[in-house]
Protein backbone atom coordinates (compact mmCIF):
# COMPACT_ATOMS: atom_id res chain seq x y z
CA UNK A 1 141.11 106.11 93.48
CA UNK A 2 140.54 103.25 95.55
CA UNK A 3 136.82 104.54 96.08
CA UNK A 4 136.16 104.02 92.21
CA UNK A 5 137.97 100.70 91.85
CA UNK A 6 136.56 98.98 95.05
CA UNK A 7 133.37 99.05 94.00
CA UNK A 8 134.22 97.74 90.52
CA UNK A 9 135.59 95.01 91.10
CA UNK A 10 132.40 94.01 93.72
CA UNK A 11 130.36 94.39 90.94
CA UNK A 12 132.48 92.48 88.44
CA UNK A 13 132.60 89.83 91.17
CA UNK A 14 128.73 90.12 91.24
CA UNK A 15 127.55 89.63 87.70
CA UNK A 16 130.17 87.24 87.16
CA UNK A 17 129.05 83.60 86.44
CA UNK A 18 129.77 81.08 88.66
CA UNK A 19 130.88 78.30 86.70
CA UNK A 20 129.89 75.36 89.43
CA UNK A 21 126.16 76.49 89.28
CA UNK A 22 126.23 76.55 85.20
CA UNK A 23 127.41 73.23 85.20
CA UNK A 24 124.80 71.71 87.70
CA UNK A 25 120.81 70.83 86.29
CA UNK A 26 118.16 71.03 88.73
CA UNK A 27 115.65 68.25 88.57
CA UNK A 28 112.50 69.13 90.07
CA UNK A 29 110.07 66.41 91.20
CA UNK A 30 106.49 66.43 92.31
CA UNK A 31 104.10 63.75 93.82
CA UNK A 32 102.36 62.07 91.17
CA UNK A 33 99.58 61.43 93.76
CA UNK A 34 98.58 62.62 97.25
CA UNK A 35 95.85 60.97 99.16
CA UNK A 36 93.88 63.87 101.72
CA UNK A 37 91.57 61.74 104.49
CA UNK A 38 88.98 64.44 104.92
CA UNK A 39 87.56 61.63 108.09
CA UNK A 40 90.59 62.55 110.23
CA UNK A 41 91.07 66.22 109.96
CA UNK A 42 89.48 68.57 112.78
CA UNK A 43 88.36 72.06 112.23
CA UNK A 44 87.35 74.01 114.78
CA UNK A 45 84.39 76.38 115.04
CA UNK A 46 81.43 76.99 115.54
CA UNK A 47 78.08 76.22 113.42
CA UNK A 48 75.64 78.61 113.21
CA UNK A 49 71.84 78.43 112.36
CA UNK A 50 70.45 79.57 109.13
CA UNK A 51 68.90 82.85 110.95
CA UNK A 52 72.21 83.82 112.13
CA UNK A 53 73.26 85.14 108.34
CA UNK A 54 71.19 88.06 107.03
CA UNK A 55 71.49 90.63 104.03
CA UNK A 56 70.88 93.88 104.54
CA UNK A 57 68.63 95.33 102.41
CA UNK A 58 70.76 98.26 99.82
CA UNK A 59 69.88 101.19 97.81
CA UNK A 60 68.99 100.18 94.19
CA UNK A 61 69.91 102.94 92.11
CA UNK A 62 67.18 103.50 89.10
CA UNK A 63 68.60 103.97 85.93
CA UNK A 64 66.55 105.82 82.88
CA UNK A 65 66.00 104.49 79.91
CA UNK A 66 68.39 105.89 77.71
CA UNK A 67 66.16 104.51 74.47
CA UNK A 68 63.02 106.86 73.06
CA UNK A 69 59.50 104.92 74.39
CA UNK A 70 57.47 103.69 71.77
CA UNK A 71 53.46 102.40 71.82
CA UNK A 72 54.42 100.29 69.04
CA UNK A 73 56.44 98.56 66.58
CA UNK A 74 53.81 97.89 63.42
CA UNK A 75 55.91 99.03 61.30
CA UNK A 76 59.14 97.13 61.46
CA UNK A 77 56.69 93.88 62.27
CA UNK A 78 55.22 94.30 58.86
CA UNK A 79 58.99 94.93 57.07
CA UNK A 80 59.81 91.84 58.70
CA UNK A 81 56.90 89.95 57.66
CA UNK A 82 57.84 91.22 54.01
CA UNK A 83 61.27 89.77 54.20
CA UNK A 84 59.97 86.40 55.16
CA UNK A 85 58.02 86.17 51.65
């Protein structure tokens, strides 16, 4: 019995409010303005040379074309011209 009501009354205890922190607002406040002096600040490293970066060249995969070829396009020129008139 005292197995069941031990941890019933922890969790009663738990999701009970606490009526101290209801009562109390927080008031959260953030610098309006912060100044950063990029002169002073040190980073450490080293610089390297512009041949120091390369790309190696990769595999470009060719794609076909998933439209039918066609020698021309007369036809839907002149039914455009036509619509123009």
């Amino acid at each position: 019995m005292m197995k069941i009501i031990l941890p019933l009354i922890i969790m009663l205890m738990a999701f009970t409010p606490d009526s101290n922190a209801a009562d109390k607002k927080v008031v959260y406040r953030y610098k309006k303005y912060e100044k950063f002096d990029f002169e002073d600040l040190v980073i450490e490293g080293e610089t390297g040379g512009p041949g120091d970066l390369s790309i190696s060249p990769r595999y470009q995969r060719k794609f076909k074309n998933k439209l039918p070829y066609r020698k021309n396009f007369n036809a839907e020129i002149r039914k455009g011209v036509e619509r123009v008139r």
